[in-house]
C-alpha atoms as a PDB file:
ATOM      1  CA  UNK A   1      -0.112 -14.917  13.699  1.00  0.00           C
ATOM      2  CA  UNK A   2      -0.464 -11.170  12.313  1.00  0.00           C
ATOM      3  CA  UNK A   3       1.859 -10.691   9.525  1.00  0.00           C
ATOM      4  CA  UNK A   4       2.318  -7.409   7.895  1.00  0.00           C
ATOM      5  CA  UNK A   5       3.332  -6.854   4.196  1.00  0.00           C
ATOM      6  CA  UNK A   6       4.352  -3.496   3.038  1.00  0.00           C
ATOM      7  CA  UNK A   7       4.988  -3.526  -0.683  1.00  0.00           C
ATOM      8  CA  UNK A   8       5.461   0.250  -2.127  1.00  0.00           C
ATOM      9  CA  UNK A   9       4.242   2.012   0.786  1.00  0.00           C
ATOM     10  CA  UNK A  10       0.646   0.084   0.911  1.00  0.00           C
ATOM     11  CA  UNK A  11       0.410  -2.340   3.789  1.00  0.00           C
ATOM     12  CA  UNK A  12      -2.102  -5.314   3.887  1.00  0.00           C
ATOM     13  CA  UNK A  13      -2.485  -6.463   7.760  1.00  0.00           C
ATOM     14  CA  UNK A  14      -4.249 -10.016   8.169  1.00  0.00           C
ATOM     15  CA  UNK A  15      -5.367  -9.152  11.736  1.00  0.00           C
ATOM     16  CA  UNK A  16      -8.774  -8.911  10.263  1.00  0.00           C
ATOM     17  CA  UNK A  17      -8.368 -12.364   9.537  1.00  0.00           C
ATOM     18  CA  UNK A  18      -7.078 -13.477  12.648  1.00  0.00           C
ATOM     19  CA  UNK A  19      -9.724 -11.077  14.534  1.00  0.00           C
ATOM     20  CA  UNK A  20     -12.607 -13.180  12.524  1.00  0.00           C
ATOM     21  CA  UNK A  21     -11.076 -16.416  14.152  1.00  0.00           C
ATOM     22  CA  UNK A  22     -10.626 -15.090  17.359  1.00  0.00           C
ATOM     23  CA  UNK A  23     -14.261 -14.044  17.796  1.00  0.00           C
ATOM     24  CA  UNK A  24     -15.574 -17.193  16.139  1.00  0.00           C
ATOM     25  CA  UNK A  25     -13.262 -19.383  18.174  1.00  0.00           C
ATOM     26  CA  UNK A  26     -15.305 -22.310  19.598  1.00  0.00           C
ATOM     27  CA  UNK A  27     -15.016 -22.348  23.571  1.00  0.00           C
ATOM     28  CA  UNK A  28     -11.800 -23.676  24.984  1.00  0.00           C
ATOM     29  CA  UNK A  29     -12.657 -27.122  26.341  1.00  0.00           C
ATOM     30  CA  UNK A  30     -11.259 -25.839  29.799  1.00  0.00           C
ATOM     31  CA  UNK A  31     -13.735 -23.254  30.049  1.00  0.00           C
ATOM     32  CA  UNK A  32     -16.330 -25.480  29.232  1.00  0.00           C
ATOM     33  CA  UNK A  33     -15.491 -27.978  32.231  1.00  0.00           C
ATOM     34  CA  UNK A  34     -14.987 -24.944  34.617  1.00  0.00           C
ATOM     35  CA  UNK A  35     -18.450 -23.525  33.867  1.00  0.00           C
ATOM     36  CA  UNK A  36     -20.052 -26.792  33.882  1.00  0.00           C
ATOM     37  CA  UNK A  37     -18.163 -27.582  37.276  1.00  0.00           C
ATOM     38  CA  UNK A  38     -18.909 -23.811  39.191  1.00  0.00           C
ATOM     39  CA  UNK A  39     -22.571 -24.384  37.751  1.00  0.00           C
ATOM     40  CA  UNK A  40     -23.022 -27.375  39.290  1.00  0.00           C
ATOM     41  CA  UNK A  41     -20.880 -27.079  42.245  1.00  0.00           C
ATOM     42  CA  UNK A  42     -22.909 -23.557  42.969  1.00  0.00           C
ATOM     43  CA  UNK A  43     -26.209 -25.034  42.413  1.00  0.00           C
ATOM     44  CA  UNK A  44     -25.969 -28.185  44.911  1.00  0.00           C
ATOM     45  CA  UNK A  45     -24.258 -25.524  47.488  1.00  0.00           C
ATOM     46  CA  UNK A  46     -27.352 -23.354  47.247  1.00  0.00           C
ATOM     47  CA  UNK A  47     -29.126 -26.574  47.920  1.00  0.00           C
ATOM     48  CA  UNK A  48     -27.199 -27.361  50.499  1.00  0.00           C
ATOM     49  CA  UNK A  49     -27.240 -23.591  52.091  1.00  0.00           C
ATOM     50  CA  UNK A  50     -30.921 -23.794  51.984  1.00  0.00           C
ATOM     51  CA  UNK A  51     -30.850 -27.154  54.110  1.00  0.00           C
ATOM     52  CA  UNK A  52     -28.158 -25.111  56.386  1.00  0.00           C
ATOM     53  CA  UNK A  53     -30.735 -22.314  56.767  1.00  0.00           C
ATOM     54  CA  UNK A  54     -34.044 -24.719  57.932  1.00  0.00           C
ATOM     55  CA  UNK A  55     -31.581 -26.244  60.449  1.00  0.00           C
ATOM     56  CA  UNK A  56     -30.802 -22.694  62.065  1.00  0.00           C
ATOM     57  CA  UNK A  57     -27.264 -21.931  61.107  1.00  0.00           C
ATOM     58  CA  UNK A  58     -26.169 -18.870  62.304  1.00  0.00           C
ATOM     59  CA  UNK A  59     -27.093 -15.994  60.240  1.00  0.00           C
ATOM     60  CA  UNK A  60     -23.268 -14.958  58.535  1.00  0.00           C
ATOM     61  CA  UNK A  61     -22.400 -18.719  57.601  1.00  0.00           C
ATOM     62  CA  UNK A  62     -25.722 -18.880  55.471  1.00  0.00           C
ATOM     63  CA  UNK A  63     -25.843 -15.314  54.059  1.00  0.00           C
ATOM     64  CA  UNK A  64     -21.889 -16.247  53.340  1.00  0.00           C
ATOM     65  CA  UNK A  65     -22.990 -19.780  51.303  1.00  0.00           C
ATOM     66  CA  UNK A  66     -26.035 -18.198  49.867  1.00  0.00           C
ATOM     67  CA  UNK A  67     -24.018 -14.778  48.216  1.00  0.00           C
ATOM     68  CA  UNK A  68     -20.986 -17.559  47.127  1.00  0.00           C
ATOM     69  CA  UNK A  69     -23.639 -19.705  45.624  1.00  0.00           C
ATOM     70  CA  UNK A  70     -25.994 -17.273  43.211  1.00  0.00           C
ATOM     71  CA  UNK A  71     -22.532 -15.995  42.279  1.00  0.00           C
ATOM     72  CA  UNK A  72     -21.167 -19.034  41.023  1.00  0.00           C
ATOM     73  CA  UNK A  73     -24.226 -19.311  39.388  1.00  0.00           C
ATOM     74  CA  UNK A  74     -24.099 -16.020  37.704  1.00  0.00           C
ATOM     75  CA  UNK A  75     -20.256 -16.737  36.984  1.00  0.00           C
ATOM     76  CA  UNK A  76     -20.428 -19.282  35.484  1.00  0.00           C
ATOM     77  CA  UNK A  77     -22.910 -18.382  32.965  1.00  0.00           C
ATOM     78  CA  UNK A  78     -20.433 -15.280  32.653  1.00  0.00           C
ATOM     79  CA  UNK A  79     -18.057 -18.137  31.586  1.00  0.00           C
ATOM     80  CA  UNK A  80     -19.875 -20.029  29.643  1.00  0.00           C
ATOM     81  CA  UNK A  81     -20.383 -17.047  27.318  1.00  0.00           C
ATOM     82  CA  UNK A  82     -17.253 -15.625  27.373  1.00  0.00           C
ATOM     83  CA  UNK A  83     -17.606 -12.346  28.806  1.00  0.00           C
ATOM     84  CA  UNK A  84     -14.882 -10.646  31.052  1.00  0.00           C
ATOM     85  CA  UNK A  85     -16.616  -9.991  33.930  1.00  0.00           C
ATOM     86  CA  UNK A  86     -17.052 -13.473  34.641  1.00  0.00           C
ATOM     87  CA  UNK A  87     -13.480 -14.814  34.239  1.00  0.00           C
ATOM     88  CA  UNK A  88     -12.493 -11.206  36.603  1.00  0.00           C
ATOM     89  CA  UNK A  89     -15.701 -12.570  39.218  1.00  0.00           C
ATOM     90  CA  UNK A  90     -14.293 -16.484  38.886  1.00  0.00           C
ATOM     91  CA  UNK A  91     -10.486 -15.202  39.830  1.00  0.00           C
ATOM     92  CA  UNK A  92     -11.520 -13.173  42.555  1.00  0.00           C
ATOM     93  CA  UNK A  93     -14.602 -15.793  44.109  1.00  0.00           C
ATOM     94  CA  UNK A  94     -11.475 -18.135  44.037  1.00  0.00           C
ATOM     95  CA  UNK A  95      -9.399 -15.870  45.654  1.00  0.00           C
ATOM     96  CA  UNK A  96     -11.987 -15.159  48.414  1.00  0.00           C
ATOM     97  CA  UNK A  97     -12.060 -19.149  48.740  1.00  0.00           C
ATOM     98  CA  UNK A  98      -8.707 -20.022  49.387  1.00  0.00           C
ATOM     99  CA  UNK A  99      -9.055 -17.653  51.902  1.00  0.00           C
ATOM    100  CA  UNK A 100     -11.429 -18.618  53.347  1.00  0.00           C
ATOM    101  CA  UNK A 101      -9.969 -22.401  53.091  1.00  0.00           C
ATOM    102  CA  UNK A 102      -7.232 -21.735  54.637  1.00  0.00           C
ATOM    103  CA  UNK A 103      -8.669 -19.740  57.727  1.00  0.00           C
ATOM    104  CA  UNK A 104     -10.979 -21.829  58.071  1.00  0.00           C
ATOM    105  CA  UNK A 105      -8.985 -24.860  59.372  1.00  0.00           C
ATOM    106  CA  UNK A 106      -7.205 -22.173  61.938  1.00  0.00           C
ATOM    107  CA  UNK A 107     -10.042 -19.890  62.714  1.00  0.00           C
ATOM    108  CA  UNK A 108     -12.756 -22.338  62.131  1.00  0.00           C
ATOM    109  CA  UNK A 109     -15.136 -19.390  60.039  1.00  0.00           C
ATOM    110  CA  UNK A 110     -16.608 -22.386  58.077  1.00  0.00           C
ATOM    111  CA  UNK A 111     -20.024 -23.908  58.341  1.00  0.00           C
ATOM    112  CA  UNK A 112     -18.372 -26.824  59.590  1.00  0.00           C
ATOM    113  CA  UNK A 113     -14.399 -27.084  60.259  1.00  0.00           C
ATOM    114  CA  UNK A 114     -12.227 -28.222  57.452  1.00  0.00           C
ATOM    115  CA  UNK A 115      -9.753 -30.473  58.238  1.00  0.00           C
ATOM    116  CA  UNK A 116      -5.945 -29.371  56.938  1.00  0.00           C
ATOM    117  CA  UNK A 117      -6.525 -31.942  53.892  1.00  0.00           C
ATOM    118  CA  UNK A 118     -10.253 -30.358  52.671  1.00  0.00           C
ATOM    119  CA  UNK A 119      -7.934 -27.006  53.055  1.00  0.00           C
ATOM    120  CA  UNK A 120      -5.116 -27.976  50.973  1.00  0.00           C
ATOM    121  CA  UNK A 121      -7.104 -29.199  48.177  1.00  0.00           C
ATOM    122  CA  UNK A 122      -9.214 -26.370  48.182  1.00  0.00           C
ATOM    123  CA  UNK A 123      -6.186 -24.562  48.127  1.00  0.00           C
ATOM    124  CA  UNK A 124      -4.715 -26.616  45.339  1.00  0.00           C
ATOM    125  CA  UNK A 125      -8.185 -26.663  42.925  1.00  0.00           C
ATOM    126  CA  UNK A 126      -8.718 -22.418  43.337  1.00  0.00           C
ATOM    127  CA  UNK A 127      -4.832 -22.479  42.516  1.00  0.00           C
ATOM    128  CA  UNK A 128      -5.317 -24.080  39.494  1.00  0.00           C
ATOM    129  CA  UNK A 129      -8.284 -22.266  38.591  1.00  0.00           C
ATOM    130  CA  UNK A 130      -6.622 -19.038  38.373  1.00  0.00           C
ATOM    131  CA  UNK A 131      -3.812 -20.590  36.826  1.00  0.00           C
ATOM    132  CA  UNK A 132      -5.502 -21.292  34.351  1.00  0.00           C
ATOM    133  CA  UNK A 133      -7.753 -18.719  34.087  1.00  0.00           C
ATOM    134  CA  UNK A 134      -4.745 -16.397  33.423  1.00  0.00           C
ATOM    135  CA  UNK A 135      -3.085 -18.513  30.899  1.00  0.00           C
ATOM    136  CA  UNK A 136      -2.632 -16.361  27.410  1.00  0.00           C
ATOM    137  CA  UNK A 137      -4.473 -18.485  25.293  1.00  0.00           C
ATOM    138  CA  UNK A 138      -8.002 -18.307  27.887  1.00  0.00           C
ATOM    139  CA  UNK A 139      -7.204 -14.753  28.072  1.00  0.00           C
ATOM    140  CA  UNK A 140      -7.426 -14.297  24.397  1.00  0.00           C
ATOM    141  CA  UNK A 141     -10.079 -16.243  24.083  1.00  0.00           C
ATOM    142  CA  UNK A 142     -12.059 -13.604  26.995  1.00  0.00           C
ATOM    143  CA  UNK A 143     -10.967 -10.614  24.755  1.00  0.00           C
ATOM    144  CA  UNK A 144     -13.272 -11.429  21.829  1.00  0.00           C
END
């Protein structure tokens, strides 16, 4: 809390105090298991995109996995650290996915089709993920 105490016209603010804990405020534990999970999530994908690529899949569904991959890489480093740009990069690349979850059970623009349960929970996890990416207390904690 900032409290503000004005006693014969001087005024002693303690947001210097709560500014020092914001900055050394340890990483939410959330933010923690998201980077660990986007890390590791991108990393076997990139894996997996590779295996895509020496089996001939067409050219946009690898370039696709391959740009979605070293992105979640780079995000969640972003995360881990705390910088802005990659909680902004982690809302929109889950943005992008449920999109592309959800189209791809109609329009089939996956790799290979999604059923309408891989879609819902894909819908369902990304929801969550910006849920709680955009939850005051994780946004504070991105503001440091």
């Amino acid at each position: 809390m900032i409290g503000v105490i004005i006693v014969g016209g001087v005024f002693s603010v303690n947001a210097i105090t709560v500014t020092r804990r914001l900055s050394s405020m340890e990483r939410p534990f959330g933010v923690t298991l998201l980077a660990s999970f986007l890390f590791v999530q991108s990393a076997i994908n990139l894996l997996i995109t590779y295996g895509y690529y020496m089996l001939g899949a067409p050219t946009f569904s690898f370039v696709y996995y391959a740009v979605v991959s070293i992105a979640g890489l780079a995000l969640s480093y972003g995360l881990w650290k705390g910088h802005m740009w990659g909680k902004i990069g982690t809302l929109l690349l889950a943005g992008v996915e449920i999109l592309v979850g959800v189209l791809g059970t109609y329009v089939a623009i996956d790799l290979e089709p999604s059923s309408p349960f891989q879609a819902i929970t894909k819908l369902m996890v990304y929801a969550i993920v910006i849920y709680f990416l955009t939850r005051p207390e994780i946004s504070e904690w991105f503001k440091k």
